[in-house]
C-alpha atoms as a PDB file:
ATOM      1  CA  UNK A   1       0.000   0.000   0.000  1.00  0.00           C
ATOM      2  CA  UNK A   2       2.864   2.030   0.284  1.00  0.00           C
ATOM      3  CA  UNK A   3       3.401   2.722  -3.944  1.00  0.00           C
ATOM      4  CA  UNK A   4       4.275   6.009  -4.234  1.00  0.00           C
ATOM      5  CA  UNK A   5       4.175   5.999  -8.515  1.00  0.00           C
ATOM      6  CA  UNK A   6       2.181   4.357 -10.640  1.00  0.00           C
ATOM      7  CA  UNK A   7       2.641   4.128 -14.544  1.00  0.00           C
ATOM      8  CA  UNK A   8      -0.139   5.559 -17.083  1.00  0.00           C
ATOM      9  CA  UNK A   9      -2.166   2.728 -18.907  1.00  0.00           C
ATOM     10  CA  UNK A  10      -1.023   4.430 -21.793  1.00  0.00           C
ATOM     11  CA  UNK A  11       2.817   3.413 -20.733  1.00  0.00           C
ATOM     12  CA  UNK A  12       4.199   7.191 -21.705  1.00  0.00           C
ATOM     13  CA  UNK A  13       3.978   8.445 -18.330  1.00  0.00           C
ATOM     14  CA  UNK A  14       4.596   8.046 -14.518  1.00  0.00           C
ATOM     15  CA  UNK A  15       3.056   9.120 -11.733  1.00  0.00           C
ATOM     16  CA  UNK A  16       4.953   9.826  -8.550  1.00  0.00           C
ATOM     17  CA  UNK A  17       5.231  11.474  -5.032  1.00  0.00           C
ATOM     18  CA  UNK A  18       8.196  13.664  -4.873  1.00  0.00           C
ATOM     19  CA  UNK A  19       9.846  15.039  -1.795  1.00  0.00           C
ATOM     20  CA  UNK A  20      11.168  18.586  -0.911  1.00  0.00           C
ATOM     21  CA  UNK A  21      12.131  19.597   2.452  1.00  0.00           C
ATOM     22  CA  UNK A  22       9.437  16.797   4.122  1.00  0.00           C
ATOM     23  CA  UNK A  23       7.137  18.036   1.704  1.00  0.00           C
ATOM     24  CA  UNK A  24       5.450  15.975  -0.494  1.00  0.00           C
ATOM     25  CA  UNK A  25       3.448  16.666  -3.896  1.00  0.00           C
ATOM     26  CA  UNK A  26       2.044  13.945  -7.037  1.00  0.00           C
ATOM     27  CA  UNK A  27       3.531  14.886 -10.107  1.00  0.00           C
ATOM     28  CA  UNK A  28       3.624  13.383 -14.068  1.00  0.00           C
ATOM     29  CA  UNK A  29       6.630  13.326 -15.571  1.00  0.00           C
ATOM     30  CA  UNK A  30       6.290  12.153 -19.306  1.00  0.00           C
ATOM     31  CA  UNK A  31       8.828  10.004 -21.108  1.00  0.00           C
ATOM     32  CA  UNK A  32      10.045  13.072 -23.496  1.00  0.00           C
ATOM     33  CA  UNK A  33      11.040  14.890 -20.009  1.00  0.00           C
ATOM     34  CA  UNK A  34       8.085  16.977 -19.550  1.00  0.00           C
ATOM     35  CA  UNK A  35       6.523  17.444 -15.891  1.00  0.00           C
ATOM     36  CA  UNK A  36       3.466  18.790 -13.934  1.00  0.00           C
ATOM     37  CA  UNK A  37       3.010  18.874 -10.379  1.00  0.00           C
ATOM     38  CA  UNK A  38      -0.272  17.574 -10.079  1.00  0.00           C
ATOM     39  CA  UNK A  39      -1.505  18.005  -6.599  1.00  0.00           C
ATOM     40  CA  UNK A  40       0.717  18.423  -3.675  1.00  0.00           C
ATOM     41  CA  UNK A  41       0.397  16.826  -0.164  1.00  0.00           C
ATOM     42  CA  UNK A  42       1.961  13.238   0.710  1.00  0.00           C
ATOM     43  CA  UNK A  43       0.677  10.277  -2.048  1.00  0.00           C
ATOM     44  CA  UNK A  44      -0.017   6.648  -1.377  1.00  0.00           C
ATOM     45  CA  UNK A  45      -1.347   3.534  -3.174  1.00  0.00           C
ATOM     46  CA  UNK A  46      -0.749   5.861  -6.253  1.00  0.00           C
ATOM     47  CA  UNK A  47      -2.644   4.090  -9.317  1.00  0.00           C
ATOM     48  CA  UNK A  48      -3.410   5.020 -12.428  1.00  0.00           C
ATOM     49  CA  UNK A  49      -5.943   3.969 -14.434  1.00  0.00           C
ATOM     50  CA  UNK A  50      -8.169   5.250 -17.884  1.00  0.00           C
ATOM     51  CA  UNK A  51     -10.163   7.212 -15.231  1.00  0.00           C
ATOM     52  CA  UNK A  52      -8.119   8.920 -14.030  1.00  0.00           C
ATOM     53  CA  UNK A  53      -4.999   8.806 -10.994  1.00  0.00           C
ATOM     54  CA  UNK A  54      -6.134   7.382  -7.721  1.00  0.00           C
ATOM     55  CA  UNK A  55      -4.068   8.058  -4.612  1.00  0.00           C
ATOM     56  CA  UNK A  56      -4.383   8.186  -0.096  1.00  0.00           C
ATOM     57  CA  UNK A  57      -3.555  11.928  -0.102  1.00  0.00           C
ATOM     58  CA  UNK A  58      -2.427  13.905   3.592  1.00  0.00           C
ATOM     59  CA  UNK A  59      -0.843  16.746   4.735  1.00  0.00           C
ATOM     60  CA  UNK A  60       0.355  18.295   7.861  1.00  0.00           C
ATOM     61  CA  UNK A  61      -3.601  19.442   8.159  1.00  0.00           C
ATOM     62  CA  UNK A  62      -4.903  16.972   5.763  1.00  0.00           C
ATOM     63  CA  UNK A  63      -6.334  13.556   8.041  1.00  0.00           C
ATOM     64  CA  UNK A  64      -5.705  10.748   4.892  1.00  0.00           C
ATOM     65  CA  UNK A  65      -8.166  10.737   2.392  1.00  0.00           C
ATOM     66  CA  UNK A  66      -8.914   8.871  -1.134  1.00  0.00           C
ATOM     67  CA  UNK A  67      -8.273  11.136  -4.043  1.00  0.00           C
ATOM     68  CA  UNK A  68      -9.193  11.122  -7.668  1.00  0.00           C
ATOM     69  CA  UNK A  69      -7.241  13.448 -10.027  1.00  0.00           C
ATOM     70  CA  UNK A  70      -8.857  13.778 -13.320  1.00  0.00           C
ATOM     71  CA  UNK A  71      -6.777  14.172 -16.130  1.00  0.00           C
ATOM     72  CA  UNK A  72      -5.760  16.422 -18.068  1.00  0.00           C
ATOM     73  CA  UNK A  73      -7.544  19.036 -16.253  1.00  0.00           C
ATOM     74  CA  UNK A  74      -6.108  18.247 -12.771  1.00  0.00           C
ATOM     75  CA  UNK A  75      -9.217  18.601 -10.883  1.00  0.00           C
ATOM     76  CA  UNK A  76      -8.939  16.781  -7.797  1.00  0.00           C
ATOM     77  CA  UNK A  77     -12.026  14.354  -5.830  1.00  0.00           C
ATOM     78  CA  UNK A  78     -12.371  13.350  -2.555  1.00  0.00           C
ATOM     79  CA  UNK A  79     -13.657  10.074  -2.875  1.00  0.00           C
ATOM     80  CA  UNK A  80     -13.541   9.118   0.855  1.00  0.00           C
ATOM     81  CA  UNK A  81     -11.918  10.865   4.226  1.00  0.00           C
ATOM     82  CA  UNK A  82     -11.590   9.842   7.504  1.00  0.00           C
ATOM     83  CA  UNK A  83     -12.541  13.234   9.848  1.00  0.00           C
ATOM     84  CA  UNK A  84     -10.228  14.825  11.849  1.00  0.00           C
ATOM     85  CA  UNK A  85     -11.504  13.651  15.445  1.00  0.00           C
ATOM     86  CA  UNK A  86     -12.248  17.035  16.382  1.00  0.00           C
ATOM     87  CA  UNK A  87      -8.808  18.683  15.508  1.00  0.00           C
ATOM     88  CA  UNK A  88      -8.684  22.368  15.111  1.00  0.00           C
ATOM     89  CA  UNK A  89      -5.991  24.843  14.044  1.00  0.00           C
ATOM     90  CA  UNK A  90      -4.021  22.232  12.619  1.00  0.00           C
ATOM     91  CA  UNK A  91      -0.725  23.795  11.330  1.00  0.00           C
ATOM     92  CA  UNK A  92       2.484  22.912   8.935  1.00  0.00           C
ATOM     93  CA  UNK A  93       5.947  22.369   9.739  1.00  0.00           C
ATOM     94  CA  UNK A  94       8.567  24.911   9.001  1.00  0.00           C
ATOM     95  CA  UNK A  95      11.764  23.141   7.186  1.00  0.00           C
ATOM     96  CA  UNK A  96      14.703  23.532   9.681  1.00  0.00           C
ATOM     97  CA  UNK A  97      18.409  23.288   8.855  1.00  0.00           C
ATOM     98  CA  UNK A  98      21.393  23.659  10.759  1.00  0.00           C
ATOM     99  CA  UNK A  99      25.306  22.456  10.284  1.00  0.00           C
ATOM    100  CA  UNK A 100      26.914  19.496  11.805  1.00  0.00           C
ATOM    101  CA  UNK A 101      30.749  18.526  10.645  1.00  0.00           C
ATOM    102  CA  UNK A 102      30.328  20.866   7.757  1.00  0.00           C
ATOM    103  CA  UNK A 103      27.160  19.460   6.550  1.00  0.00           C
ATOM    104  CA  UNK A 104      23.811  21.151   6.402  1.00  0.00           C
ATOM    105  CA  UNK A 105      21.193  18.997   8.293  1.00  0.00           C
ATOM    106  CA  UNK A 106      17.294  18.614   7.417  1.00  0.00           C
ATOM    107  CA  UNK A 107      14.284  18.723   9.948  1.00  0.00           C
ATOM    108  CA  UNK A 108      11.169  19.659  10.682  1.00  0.00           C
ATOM    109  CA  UNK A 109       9.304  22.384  13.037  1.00  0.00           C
ATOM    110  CA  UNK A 110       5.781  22.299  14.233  1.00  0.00           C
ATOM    111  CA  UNK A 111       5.264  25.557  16.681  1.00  0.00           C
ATOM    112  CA  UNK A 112       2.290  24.523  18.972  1.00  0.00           C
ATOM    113  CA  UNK A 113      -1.082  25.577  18.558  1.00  0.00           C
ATOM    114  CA  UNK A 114      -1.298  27.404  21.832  1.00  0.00           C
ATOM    115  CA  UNK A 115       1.324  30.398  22.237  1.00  0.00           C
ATOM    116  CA  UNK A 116       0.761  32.308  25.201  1.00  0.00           C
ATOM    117  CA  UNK A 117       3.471  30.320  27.674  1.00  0.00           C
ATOM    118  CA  UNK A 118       7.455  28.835  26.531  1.00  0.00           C
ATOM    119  CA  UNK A 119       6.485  26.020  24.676  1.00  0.00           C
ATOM    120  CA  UNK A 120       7.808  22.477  25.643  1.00  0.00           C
ATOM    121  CA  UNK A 121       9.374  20.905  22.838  1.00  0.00           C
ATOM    122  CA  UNK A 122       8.380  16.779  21.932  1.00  0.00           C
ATOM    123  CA  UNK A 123      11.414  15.600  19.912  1.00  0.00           C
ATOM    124  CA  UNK A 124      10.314  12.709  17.575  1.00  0.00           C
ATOM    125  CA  UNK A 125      12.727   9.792  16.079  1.00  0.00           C
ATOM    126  CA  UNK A 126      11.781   8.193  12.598  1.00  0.00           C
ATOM    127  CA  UNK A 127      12.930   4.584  12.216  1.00  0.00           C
ATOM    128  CA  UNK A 128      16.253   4.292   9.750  1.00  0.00           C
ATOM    129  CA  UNK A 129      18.288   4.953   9.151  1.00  0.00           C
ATOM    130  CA  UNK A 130      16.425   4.722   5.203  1.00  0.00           C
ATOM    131  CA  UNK A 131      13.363   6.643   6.367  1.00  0.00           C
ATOM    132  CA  UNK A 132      12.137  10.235   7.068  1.00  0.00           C
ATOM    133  CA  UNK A 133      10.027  12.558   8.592  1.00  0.00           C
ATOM    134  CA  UNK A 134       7.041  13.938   6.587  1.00  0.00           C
ATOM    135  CA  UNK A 135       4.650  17.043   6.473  1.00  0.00           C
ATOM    136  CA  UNK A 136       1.603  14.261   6.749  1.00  0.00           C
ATOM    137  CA  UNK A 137      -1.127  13.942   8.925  1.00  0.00           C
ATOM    138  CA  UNK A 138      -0.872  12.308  11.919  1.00  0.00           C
ATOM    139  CA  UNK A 139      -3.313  12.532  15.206  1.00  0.00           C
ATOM    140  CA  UNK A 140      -0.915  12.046  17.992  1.00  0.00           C
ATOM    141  CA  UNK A 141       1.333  15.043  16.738  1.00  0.00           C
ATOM    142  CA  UNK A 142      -1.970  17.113  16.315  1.00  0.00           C
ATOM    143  CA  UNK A 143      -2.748  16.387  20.039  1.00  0.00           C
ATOM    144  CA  UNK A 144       0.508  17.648  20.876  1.00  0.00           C
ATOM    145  CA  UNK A 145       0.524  20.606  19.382  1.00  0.00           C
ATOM    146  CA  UNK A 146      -3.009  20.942  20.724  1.00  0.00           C
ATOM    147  CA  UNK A 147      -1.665  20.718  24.114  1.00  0.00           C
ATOM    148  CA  UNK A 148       0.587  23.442  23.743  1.00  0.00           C
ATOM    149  CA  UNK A 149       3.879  21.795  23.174  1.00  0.00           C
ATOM    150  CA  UNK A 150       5.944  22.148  20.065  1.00  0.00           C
ATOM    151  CA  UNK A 151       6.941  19.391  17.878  1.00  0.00           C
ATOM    152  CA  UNK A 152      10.639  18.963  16.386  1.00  0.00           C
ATOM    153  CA  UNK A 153      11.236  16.034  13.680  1.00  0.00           C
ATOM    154  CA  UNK A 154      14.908  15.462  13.091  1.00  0.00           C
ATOM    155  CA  UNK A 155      16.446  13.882   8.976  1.00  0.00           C
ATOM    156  CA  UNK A 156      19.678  13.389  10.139  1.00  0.00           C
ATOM    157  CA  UNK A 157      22.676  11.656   8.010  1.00  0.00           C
ATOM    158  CA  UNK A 158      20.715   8.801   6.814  1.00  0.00           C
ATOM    159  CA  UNK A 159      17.234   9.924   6.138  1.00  0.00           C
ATOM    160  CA  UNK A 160      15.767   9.746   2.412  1.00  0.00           C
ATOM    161  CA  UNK A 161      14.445  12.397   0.597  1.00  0.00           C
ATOM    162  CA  UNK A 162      17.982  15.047   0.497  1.00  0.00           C
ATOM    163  CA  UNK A 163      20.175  13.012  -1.863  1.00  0.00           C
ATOM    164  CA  UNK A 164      21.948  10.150  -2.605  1.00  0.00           C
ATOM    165  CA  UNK A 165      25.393  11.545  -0.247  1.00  0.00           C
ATOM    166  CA  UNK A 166      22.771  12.843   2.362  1.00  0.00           C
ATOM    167  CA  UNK A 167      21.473   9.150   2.484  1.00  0.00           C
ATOM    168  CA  UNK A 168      24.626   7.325   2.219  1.00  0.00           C
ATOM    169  CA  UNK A 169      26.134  10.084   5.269  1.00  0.00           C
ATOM    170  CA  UNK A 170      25.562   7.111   7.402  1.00  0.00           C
ATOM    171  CA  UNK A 171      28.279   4.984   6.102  1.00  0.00           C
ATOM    172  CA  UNK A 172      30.960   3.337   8.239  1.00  0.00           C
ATOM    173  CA  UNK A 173      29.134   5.670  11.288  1.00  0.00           C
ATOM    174  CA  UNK A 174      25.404   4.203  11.241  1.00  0.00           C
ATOM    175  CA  UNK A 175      23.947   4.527  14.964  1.00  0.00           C
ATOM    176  CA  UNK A 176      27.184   7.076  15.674  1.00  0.00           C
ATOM    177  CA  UNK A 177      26.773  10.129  12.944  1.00  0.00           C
ATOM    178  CA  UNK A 178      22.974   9.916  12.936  1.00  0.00           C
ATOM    179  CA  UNK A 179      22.547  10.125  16.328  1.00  0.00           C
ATOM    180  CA  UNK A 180      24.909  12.680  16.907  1.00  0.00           C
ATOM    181  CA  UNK A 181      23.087  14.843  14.157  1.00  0.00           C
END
């Protein structure tokens, strides 16, 4: 369930979910090099059929739900959503950077909801070190920042979605760089 492209029946053209800075967004790129961004927010169980693109689409303040992109046009469907349990004020991450042994390190920054006290800070760990964080939903974060605490998602060394040396950062040091980042 976890396809993130899917090819067009048509064979010319792939759909995929690309990354920037935790950021996600569906895009076509067509064999003769063309591209569109499509629709942007994390994709899913991307396929693509004569219908249309069908994808599990969520944000930072988008709770998953079941897209349909029409195509050419774009024009996006909700086909089915699950609600947002009473969530409010949901917010996005900014993209945080700082510099480590000469290299410039990725994260993410959710400020909390609440702003009228120093705000506690909840440091989350993805697994990896071949994984990252994302701007997508999810409920126990939203509680969080809810509550009043702020929310800090680490990509150290390690982490997909900043390169090919960012990923491979880890080598001969996995469990030592990464954790020092």
């Amino acid at each position: 369930g976890a396809r993130t492209y899917a090819w067009a029946p048509t064979s010319d053209a792939i759909a995929l979910n690309a990354h920037h800075d935790g950021f996600g967004a569906l895009w076509i790129a067509e064999l003769d090099g063309a591209t569109r961004e499509v629709g942007r927010a994390w994709h899913l169980g991307v396929d693509w059929g004569t219908a249309g693109i069908l994808a599990v689409r969520s944000g930072a303040k988008t709770p998953r739900q079941l897209v349909h992109y029409l195509l050419p046009s774009g024009d996006r469907t909700t086909v089915a959503y699950g609600a947002p349990a009473g969530f409010r004020d949901l917010v996005e991450p900014t993209p945080v950077t700082w510099e480590r042994d000469g290299v410039m390190l990725h994260g993410l920054w959710w400020s909390p909801i609440q702003t009228d006290r120093p705000a506690p800070v909840i440091v989350t760990l993805h697994g990896g070190p071949t994984d990252q964080a994302r701007a997508d939903w999810d409920a126990r974060r939203a509680y969080y920042l809810a509550q009043g605490y702020a929310v800090f998602a680490p990509n150290p060394r390690g982490s997909t979605g900043y390169g090919r040396a960012y990923a491979d950062g880890v080598r001969g040091g996995w469990g030592v760089v990464d954790a020092a980042d």
